[in-house]
Protein backbone atom coordinates (compact mmCIF):
# COMPACT_ATOMS: atom_id res chain seq x y z
CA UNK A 1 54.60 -67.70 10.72
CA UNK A 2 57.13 -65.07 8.52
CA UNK A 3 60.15 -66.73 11.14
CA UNK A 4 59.27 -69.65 10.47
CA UNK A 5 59.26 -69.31 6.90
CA UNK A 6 62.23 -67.39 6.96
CA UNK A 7 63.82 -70.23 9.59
CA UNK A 8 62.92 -72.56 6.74
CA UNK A 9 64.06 -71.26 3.85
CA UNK A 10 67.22 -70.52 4.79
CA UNK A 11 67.96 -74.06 6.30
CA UNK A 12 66.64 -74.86 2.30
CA UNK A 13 69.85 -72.82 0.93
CA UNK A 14 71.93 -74.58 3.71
CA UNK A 15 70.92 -77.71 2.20
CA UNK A 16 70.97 -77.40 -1.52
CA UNK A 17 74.68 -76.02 -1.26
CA UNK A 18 75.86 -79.51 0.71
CA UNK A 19 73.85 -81.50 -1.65
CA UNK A 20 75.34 -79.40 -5.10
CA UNK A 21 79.20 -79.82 -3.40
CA UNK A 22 78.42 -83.84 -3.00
CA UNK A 23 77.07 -84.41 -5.96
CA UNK A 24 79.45 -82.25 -8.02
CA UNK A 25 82.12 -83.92 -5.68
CA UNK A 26 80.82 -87.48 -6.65
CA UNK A 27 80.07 -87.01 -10.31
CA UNK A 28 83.90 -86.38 -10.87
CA UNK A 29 85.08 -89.54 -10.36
CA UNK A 30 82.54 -91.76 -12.82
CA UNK A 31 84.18 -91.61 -15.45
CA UNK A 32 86.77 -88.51 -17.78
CA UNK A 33 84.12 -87.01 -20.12
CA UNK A 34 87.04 -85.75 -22.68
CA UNK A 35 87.88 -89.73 -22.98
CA UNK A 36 84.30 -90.43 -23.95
CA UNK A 37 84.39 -86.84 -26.35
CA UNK A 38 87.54 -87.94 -27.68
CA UNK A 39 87.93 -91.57 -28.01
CA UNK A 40 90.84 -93.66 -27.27
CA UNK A 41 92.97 -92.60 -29.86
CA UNK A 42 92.84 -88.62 -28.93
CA UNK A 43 96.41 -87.31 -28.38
CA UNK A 44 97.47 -85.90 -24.98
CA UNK A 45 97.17 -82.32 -26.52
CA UNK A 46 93.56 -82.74 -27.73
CA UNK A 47 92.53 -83.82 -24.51
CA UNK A 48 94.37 -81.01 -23.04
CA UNK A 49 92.96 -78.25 -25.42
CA UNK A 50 88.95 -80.45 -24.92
CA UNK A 51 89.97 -79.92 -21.20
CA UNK A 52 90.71 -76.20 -21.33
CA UNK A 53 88.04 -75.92 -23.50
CA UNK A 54 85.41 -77.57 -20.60
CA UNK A 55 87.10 -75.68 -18.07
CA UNK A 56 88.04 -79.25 -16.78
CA UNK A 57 91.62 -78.07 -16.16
CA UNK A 58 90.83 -75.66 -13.50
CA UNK A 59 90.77 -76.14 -9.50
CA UNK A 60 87.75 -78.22 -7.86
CA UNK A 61 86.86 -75.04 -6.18
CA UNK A 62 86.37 -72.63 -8.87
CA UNK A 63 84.50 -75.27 -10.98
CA UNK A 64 81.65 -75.69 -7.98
CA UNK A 65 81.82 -71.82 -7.89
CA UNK A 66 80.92 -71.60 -11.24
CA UNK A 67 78.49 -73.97 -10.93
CA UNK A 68 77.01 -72.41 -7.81
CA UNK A 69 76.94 -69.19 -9.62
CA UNK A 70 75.17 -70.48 -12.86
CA UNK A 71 72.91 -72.48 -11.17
CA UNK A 72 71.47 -69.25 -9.28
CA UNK A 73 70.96 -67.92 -12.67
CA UNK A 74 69.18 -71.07 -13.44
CA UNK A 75 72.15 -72.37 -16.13
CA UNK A 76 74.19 -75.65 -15.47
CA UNK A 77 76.62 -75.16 -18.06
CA UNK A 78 76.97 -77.19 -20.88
CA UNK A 79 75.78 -80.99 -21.37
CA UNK A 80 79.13 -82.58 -22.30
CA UNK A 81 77.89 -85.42 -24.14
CA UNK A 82 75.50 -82.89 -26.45
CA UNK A 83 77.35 -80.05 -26.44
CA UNK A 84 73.65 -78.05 -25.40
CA UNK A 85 72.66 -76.08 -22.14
CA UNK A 86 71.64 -78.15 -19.41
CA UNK A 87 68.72 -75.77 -18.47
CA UNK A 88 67.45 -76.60 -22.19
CA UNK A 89 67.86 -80.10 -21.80
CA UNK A 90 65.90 -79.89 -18.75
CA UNK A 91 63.22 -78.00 -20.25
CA UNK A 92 62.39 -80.48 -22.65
CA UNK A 93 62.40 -83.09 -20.88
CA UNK A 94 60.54 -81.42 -17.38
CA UNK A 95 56.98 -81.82 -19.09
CA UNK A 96 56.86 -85.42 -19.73
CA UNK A 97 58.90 -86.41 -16.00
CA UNK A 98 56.42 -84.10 -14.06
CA UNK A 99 53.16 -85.32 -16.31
CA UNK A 100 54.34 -88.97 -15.31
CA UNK A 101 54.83 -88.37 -11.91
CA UNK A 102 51.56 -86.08 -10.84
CA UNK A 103 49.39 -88.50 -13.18
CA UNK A 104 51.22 -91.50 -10.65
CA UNK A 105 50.71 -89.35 -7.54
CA UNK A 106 47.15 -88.92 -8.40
CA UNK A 107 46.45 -92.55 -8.80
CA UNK A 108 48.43 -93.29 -5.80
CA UNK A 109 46.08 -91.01 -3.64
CA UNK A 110 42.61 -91.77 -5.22
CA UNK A 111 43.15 -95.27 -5.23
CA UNK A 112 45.16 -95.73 -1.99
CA UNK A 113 43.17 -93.50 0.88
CA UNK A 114 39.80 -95.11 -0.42
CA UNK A 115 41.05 -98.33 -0.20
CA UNK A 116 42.33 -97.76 3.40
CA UNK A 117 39.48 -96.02 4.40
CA UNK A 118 37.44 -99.41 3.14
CA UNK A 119 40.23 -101.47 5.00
CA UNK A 120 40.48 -100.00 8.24
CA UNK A 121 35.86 -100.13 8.13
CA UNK A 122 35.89 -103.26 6.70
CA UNK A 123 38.38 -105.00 8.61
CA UNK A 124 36.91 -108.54 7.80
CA UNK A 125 35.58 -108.52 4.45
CA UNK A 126 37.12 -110.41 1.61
CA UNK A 127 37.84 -107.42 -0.14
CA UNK A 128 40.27 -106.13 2.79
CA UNK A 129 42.22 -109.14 2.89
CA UNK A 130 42.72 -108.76 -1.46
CA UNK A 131 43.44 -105.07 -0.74
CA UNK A 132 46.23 -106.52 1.79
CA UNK A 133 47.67 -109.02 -0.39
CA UNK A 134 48.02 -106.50 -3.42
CA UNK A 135 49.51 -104.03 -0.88
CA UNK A 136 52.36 -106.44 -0.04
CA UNK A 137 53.08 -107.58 -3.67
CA UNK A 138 53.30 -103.60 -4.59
CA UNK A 139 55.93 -102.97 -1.93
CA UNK A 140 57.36 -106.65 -2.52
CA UNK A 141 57.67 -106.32 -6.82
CA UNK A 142 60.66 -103.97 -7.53
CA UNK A 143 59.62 -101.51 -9.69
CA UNK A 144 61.34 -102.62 -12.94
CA UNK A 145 59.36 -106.21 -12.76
CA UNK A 146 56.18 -104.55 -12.33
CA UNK A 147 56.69 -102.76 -15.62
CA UNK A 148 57.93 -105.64 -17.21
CA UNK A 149 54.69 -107.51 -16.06
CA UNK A 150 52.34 -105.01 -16.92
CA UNK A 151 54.35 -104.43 -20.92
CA UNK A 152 53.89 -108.25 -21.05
CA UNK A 153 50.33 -108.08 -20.04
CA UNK A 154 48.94 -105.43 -20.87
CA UNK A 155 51.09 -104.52 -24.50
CA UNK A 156 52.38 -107.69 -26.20
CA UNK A 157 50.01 -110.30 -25.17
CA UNK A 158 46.58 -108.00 -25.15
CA UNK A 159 47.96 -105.40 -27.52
CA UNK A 160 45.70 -102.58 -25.81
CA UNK A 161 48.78 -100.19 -24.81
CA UNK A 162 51.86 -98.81 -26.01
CA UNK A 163 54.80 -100.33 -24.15
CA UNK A 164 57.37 -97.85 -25.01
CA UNK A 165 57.19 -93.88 -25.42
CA UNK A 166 55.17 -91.17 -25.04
CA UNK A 167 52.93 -91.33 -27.24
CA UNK A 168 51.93 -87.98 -29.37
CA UNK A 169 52.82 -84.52 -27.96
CA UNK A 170 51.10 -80.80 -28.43
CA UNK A 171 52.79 -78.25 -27.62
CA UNK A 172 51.71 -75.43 -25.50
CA UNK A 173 54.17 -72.59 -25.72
CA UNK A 174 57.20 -74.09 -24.10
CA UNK A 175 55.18 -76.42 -22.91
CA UNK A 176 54.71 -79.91 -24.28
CA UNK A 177 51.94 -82.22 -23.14
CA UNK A 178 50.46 -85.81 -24.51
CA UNK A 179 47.38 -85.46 -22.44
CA UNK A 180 45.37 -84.13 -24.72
CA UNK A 181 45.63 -86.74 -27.34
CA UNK A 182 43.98 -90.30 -27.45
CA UNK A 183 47.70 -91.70 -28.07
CA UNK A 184 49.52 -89.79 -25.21
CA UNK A 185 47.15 -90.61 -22.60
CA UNK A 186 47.18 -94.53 -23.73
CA UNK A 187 51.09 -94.02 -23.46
CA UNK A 188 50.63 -92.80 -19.88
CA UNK A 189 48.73 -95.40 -18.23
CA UNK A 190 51.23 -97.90 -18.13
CA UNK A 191 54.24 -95.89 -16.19
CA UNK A 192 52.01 -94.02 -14.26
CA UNK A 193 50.68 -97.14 -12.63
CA UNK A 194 54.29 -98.86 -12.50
CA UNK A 195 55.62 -95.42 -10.49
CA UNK A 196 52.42 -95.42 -8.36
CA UNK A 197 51.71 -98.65 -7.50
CA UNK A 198 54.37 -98.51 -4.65
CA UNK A 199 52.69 -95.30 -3.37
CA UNK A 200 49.74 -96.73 -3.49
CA UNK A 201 50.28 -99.57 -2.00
CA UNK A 202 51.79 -97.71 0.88
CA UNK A 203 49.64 -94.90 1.17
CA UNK A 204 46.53 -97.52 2.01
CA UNK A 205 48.28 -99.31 4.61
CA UNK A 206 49.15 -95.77 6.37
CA UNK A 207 45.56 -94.55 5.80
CA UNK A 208 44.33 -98.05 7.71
CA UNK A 209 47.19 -98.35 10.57
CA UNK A 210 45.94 -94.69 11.34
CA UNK A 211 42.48 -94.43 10.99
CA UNK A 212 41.78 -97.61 12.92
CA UNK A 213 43.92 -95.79 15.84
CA UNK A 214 41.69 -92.50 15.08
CA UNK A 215 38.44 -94.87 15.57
CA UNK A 216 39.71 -96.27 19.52
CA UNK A 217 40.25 -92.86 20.84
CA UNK A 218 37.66 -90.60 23.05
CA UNK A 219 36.44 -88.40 20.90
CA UNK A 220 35.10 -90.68 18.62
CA UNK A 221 33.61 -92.50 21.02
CA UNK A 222 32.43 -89.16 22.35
CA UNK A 223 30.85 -88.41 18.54
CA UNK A 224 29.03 -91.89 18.74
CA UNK A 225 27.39 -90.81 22.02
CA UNK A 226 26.03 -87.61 20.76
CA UNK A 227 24.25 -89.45 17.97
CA UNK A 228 26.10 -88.74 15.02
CA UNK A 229 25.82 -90.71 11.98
CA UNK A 230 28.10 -92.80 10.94
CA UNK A 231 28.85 -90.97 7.92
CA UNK A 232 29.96 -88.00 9.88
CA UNK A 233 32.00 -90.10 12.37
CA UNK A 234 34.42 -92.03 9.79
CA UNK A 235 34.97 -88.93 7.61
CA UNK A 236 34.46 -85.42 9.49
CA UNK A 237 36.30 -86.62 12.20
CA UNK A 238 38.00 -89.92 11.78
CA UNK A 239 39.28 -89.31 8.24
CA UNK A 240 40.16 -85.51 8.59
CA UNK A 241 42.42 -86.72 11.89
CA UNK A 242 44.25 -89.05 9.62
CA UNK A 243 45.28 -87.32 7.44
CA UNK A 244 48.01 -85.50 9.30
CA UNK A 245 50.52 -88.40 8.82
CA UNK A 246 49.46 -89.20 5.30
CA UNK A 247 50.07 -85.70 4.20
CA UNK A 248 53.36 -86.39 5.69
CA UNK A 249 54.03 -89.39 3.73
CA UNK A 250 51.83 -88.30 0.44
CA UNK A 251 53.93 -85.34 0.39
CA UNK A 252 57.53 -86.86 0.27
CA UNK A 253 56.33 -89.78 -1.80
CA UNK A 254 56.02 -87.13 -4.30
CA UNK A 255 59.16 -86.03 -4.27
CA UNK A 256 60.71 -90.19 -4.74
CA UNK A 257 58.06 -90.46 -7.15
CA UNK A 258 60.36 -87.57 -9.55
CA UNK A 259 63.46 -88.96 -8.05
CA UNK A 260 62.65 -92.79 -8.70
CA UNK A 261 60.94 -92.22 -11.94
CA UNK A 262 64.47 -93.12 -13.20
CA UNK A 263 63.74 -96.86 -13.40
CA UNK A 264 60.51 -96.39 -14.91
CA UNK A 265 61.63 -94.34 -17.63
CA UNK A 266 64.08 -96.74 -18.50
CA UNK A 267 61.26 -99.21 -18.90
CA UNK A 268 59.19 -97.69 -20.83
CA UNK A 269 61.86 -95.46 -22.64
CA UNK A 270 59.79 -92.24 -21.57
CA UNK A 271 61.74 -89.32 -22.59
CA UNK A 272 61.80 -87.49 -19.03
CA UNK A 273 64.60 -86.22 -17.47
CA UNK A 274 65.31 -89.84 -15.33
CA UNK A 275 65.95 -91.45 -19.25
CA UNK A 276 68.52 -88.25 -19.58
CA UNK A 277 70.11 -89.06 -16.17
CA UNK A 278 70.68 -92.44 -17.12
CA UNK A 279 72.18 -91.23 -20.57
CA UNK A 280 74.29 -88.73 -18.73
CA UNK A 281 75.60 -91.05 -16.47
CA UNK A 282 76.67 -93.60 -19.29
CA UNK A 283 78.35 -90.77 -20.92
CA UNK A 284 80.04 -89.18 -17.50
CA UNK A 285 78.58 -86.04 -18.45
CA UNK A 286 79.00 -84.13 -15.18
CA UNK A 287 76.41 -81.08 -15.56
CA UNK A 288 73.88 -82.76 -16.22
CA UNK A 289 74.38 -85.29 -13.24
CA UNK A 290 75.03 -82.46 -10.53
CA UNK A 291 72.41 -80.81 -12.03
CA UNK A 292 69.68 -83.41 -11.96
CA UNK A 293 70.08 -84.03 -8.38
CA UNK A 294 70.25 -80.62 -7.20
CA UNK A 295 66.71 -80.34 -9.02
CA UNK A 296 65.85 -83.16 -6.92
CA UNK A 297 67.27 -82.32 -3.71
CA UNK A 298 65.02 -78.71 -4.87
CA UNK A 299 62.10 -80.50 -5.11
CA UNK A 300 62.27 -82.40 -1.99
CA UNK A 301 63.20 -78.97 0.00
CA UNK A 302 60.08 -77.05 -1.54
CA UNK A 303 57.99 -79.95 -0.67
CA UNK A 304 59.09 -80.63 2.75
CA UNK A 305 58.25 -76.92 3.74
CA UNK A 306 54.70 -77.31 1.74
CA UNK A 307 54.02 -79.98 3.88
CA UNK A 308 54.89 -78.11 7.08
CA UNK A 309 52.48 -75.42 6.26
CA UNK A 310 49.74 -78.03 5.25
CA UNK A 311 50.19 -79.07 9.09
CA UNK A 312 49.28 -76.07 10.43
CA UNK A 313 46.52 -75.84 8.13
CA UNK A 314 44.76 -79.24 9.01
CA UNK A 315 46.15 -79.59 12.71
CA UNK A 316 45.25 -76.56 14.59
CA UNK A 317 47.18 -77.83 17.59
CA UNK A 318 50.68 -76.67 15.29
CA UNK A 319 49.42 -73.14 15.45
CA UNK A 320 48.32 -72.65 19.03
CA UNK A 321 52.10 -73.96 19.62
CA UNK A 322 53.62 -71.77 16.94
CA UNK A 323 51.51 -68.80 18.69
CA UNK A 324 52.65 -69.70 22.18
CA UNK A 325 56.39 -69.54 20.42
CA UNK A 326 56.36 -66.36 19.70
């Protein structure tokens, strides 16, 4: 298991340097930040000196360098369109991205697996066939319509939630939250079920494709045989074998669910870090660009190799082949 970590990690490093040389390759050609400093009317010696200044004026290489070397240290440099640290930018705005996406992962799992579970057992029922219509017009709608819909719906016409914001904050420490007042969790409702209702949608068709193929095999014909209830057949054996692949899926829809939240923040102005993105790339502020997707290329990494260990955990097959590896 410590090689495999190890094996792992360092193909993680591998990939987070490729990712920060695209994206600080890509960035540089959206736009010339010292224009949008500036303005039109700068002379060719303040742009100079704002270039200098930047560090703008040095070789491709030794910018990424310094970029790879600060972003070990966990700094990005300086935003160029607010003259702040990146790794403060990011700070603020981390709590209310990560409270938006968890609070849509959450609803994509408690809502989806049930409702596949009901799907693939009630195969004929009326309430299958709405759970399959829904699941098509989630992965259908793009995301920005859904939010539109449910603003129209849900804030102008019945006036029961906010359709912009976040709502009041507390702050914990460093750490600011809107879940623990009335306002911030009306705020949250709305985006969380625009980001999740994708996940959702495909989470329950996974959790049905696979756990009707879990119910045609042997062994749960074998479970029937030995007088089990039915109970115990659908979720100690049937559900638990499922859940392999929706781990699998769960698990990186996590990671789109932070990297997509972009659109969604948009909608609903909710000041995460996808509204800042947005921003930065509006502005052609460079940092914070490179920056934000080497966070997200982080996050996918980290929980790519969660989800490997999680397979060893529930499938014990993984480890008798991991233990005949070695």
């Amino acid at each position: 298991m410590l090689a495999f970590c190890i094996r792992r990690i360092a193909q993680a490093a591998v990939v987070m340097l490729v990712v920060g040389l695209i994206a600080f390759a890509l960035f540089r050609f959206v736009g010339d930040p010292v224009v949008f400093m500036l303005g039109q009317d700068a002379t060719p010696q303040d742009r100079a000196r704002m270039s200098a200044e930047l560090g703008l004026d040095q070789p491709f290489h030794l910018q990424y360098a310094r970029f790879v070397g600060r972003a070990l240290h966990g700094e990005f440099g300086l935003s160029l369109r607010q003259l702040r640290p990146v790794s403060t930018l990011f700070r603020e705005r981390l709590p209310a991205t990560l409270e938006l996406a968890i609070a849509a992962a959450l609803f994509a799992l408690a809502v989806g697996i049930p409702m596949g579970v009901y799907a693939a057992l009630r195969r004929r029922s009326w309430l299958t066939q709405a759970f399959l219509v829904l699941s098509l017009a989630g992965v259908a709608l793009p995301t920005f319509l859904i939010g539109i819909l449910l603003i129209l719906v849900f804030a102008v016409q019945l006036g029961w939630l906010p359709s912009f914001g976040r709502g009041e904050t507390v702050a914990l420490g460093a750490w600011s939250t809107g879940l623990l007042t009335a306002s911030g969790l009306k705020a949250l409702i709305l985006p969380a079920i625009t980001l999740g209702l994708y996940q959702m949608t495909l989470i329950m068709r996974l959790t049905r494709a696979e756990m009707l193929e879990v119910l045609r095999t042997d062994y749960i014909r074998f479970a029937r045989a030995r007088g089990l209830t039915d109970r115990a057949v659908y979720f100690r054996h049937g559900l638990y074998n499922t859940l392999v692949p929706v781990i699998t899926i769960a698990g990186l829809q996590l990671g789109s669910i932070i990297a997509f939240a972009i659109i969604t923040e948009t909608v609903f102005q909710w000041p995460g870090m996808g509204l800042l993105f947005i921003q930065s790339v509006m502005f052609a502020d460079v940092p914070v660009m490179a920056a934000y997707l080497c966070l997200i290329a982080l996050v996918f990494v980290v929980i790519n190799f969660v989800v490997d260990l999680l397979y060893h955990v529930v499938d014990p097959r993984l480890r008798l082949e991991l233990a005949a590896a070695r």
